[in-house]
N, C-alpha and C. Protein backbone atom coordinates (compact mmCIF):
# COMPACT_ATOMS: atom_id res chain seq x y z
N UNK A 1 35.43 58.31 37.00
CA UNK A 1 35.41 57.14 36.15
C UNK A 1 34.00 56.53 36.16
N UNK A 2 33.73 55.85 34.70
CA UNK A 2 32.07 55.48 34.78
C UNK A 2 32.29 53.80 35.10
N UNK A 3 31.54 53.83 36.09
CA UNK A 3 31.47 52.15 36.53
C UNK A 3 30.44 50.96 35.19
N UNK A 4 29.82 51.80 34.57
CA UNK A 4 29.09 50.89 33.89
C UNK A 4 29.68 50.37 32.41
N UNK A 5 29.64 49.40 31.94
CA UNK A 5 30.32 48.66 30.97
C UNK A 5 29.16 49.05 29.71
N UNK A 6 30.43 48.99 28.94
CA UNK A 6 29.67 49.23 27.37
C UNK A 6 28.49 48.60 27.20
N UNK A 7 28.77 47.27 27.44
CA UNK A 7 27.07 46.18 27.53
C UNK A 7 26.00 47.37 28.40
N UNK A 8 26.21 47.80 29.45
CA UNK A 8 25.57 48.29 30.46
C UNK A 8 24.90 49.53 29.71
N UNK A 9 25.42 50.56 28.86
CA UNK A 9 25.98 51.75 28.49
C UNK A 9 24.73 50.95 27.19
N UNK A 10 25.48 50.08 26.25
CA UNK A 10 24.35 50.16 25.22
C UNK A 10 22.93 49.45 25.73
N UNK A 11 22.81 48.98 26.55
CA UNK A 11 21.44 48.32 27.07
C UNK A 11 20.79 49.63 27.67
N UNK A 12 21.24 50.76 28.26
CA UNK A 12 20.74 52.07 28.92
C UNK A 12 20.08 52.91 27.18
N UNK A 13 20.96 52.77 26.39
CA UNK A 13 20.82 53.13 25.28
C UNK A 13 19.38 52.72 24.68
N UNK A 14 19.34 51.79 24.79
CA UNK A 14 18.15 51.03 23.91
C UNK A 14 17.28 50.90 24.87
N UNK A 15 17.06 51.00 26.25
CA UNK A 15 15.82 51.25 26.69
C UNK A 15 15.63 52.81 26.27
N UNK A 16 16.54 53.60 26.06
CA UNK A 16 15.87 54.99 26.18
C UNK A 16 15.15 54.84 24.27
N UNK A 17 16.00 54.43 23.87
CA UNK A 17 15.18 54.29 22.29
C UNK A 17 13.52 53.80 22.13
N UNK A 18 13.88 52.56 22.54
CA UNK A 18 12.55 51.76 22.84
C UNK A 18 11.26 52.39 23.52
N UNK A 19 11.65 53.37 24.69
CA UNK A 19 10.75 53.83 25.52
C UNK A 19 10.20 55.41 24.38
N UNK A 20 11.31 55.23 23.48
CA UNK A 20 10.92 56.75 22.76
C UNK A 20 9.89 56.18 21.55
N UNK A 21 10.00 54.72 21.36
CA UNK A 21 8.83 53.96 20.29
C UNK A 21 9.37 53.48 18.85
N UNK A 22 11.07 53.39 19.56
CA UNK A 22 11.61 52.84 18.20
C UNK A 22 11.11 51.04 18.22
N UNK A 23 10.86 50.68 16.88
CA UNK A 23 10.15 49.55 17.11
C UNK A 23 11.15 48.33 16.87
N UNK A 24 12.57 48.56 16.38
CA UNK A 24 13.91 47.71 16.67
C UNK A 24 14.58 47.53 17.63
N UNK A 25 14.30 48.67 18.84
CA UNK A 25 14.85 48.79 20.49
C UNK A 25 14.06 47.95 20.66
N UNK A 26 12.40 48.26 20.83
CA UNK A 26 11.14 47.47 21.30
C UNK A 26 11.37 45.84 21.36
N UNK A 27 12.13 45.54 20.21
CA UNK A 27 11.68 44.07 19.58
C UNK A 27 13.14 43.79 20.24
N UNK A 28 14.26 43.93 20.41
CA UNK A 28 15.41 43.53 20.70
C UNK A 28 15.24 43.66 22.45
N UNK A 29 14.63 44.66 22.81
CA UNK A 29 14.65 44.50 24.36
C UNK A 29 13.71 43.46 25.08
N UNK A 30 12.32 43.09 24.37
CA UNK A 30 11.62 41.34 23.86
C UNK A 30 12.43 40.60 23.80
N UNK A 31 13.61 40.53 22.94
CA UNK A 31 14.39 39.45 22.46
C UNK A 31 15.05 39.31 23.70
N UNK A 32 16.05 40.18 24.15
CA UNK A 32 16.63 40.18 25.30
C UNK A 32 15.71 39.27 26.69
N UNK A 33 14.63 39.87 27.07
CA UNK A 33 14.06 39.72 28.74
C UNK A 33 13.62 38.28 28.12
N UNK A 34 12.95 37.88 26.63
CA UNK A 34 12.81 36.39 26.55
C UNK A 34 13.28 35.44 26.89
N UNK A 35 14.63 35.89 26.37
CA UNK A 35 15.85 34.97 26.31
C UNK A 35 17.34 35.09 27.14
N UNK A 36 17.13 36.06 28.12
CA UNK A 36 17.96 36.58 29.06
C UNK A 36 19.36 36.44 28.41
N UNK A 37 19.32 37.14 27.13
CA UNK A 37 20.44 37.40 26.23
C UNK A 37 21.22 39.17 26.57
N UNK A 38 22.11 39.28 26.21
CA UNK A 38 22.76 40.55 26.62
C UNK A 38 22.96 40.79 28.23
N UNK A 39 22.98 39.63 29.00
CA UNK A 39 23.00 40.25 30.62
C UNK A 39 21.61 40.65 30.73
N UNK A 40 20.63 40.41 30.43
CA UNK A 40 19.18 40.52 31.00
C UNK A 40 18.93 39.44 31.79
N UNK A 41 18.14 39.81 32.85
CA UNK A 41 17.45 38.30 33.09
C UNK A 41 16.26 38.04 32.43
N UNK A 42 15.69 37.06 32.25
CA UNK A 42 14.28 36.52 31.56
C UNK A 42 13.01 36.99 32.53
N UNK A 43 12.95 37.61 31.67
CA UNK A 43 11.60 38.43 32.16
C UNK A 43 10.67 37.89 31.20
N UNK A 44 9.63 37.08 31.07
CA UNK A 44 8.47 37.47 29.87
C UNK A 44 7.42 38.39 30.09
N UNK A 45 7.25 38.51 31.46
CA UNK A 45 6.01 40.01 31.87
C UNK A 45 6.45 41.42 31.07
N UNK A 46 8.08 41.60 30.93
CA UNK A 46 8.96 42.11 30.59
C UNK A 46 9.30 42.44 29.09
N UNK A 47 9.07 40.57 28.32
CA UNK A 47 9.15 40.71 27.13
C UNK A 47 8.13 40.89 26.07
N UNK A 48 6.91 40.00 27.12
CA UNK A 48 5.22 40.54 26.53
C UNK A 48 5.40 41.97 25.77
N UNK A 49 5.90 42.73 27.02
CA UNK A 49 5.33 44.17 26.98
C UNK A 49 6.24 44.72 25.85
N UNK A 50 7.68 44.60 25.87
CA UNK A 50 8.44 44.93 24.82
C UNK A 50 7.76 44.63 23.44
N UNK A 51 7.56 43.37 23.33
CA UNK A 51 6.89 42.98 22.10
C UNK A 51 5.76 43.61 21.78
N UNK A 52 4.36 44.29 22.81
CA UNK A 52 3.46 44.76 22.95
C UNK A 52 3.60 45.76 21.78
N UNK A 53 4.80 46.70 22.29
CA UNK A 53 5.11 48.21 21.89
C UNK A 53 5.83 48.08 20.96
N UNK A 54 6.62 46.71 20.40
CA UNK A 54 7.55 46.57 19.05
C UNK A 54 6.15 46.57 17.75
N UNK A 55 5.10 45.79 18.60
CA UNK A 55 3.98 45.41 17.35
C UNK A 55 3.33 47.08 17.48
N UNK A 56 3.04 47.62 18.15
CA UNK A 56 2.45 48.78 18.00
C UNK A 56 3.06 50.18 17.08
N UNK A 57 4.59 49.89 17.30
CA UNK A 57 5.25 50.68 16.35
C UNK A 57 5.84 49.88 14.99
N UNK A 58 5.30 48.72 14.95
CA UNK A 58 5.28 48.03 13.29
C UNK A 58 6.30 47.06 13.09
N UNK A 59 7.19 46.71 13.84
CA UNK A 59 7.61 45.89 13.65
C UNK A 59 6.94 44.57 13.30
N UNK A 60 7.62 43.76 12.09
CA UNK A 60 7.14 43.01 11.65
C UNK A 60 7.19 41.30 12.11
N UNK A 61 7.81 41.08 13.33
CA UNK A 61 8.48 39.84 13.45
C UNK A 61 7.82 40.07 14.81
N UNK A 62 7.29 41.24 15.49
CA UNK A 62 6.89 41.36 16.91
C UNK A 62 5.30 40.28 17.43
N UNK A 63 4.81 40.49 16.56
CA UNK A 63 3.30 39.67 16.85
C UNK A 63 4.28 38.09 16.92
N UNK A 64 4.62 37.85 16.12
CA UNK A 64 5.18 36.18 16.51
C UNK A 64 5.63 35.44 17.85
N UNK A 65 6.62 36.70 18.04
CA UNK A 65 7.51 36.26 19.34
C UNK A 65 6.45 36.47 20.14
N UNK A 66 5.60 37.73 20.10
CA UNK A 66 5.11 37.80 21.29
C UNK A 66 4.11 36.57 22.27
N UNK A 67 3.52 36.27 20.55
CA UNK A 67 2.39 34.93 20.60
C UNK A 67 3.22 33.60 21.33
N UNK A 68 4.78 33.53 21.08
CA UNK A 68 5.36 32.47 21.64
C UNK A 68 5.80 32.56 23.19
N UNK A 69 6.13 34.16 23.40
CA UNK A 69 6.24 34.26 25.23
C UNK A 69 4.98 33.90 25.77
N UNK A 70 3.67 34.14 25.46
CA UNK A 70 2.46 34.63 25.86
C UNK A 70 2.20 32.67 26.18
N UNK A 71 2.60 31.68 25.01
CA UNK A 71 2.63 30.57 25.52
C UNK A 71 2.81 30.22 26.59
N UNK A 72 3.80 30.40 27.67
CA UNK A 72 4.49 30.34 28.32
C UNK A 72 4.29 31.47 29.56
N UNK A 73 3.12 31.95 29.65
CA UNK A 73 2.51 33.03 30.49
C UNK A 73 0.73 32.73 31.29
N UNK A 74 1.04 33.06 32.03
CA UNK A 74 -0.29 33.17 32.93
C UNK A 74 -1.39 33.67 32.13
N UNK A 75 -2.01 34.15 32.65
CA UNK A 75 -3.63 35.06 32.27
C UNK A 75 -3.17 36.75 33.20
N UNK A 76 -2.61 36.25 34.53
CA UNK A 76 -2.23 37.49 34.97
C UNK A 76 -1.25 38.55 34.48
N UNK A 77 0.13 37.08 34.31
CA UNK A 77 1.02 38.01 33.74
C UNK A 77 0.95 38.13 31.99
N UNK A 78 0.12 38.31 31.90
CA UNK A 78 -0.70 39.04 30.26
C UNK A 78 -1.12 40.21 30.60
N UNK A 79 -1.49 40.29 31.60
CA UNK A 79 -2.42 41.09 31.64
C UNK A 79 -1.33 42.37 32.22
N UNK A 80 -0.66 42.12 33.28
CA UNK A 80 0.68 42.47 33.98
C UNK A 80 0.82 43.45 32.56
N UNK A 81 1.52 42.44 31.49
CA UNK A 81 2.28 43.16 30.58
C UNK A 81 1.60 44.24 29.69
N UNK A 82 0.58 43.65 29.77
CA UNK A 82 -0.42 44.69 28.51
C UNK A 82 -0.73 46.00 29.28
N UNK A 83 -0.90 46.25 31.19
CA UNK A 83 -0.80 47.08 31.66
C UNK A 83 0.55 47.82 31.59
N UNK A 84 1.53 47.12 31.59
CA UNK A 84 2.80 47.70 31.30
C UNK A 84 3.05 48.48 30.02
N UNK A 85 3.00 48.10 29.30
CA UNK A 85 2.92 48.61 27.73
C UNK A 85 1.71 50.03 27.52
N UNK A 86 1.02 49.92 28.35
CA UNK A 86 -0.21 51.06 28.03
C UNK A 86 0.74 51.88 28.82
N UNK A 87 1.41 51.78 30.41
CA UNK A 87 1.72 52.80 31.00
C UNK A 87 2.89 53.44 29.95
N UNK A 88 3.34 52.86 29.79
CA UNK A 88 4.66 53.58 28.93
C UNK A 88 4.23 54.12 27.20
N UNK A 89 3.08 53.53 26.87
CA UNK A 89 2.67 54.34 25.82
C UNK A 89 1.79 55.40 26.16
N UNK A 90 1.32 55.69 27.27
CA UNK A 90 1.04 57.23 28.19
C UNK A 90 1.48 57.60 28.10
N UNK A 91 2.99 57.39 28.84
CA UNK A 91 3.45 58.52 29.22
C UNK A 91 4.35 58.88 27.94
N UNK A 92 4.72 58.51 26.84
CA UNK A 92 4.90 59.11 25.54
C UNK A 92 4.17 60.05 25.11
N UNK A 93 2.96 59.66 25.29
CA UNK A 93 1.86 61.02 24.66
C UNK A 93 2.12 62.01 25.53
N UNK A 94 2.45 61.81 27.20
CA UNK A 94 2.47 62.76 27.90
C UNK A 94 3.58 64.06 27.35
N UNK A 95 5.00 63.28 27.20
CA UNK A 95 6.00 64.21 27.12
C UNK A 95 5.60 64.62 25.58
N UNK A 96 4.91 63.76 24.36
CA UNK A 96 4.78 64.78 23.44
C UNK A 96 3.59 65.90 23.30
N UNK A 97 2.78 65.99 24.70
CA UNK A 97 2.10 66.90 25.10
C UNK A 97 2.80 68.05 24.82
């Protein structure tokens, strides 16, 4: 029997989307760690970076939110996130190596 709940099951879902550079996972998993909506907790180091990679794959609503977590953020944890967002857009290029 699988212990994890549908919530659990589609949130596993949409990080694997997001991490693949869909830019509606990207922006909804932002939305989520912003707003510790869906059983997330509020992450903004978290949602920076989501938003980072929603604006990089075109989403259109991503530069906004992001500009409004980033309010509400250090200098470090900017920086935190923007390192975050590069590692995971690596290692994309890696596996489409």
């Amino acid at each position: 029997m699988n212990d994890m709940t549908m919530r659990d099951q589609a949130l596993v879902r949409r990080l694997a989307y997001a991490e693949g550079g869909d830019p509606d996972a990207c922006f909804d998993l932002g939305m989520a760690c912003s707003t510790g909506s869906g059983g997330v907790a509020i992450d903004l180091v978290s949602a920076h970076c989501w938003f980072n990679l929603a604006i990089h794959a075109g989403h259109p609503r991503a530069a906004d939110c992001r500009a409004e977590v980033a309010f509400d953020m250090t200098a470090r944890e900017v920086v935190a996130a923007q390192k975050m967002a590069r590692q995971i857009l690596q290692s994309r290029q890696r596996l489409a190596a």
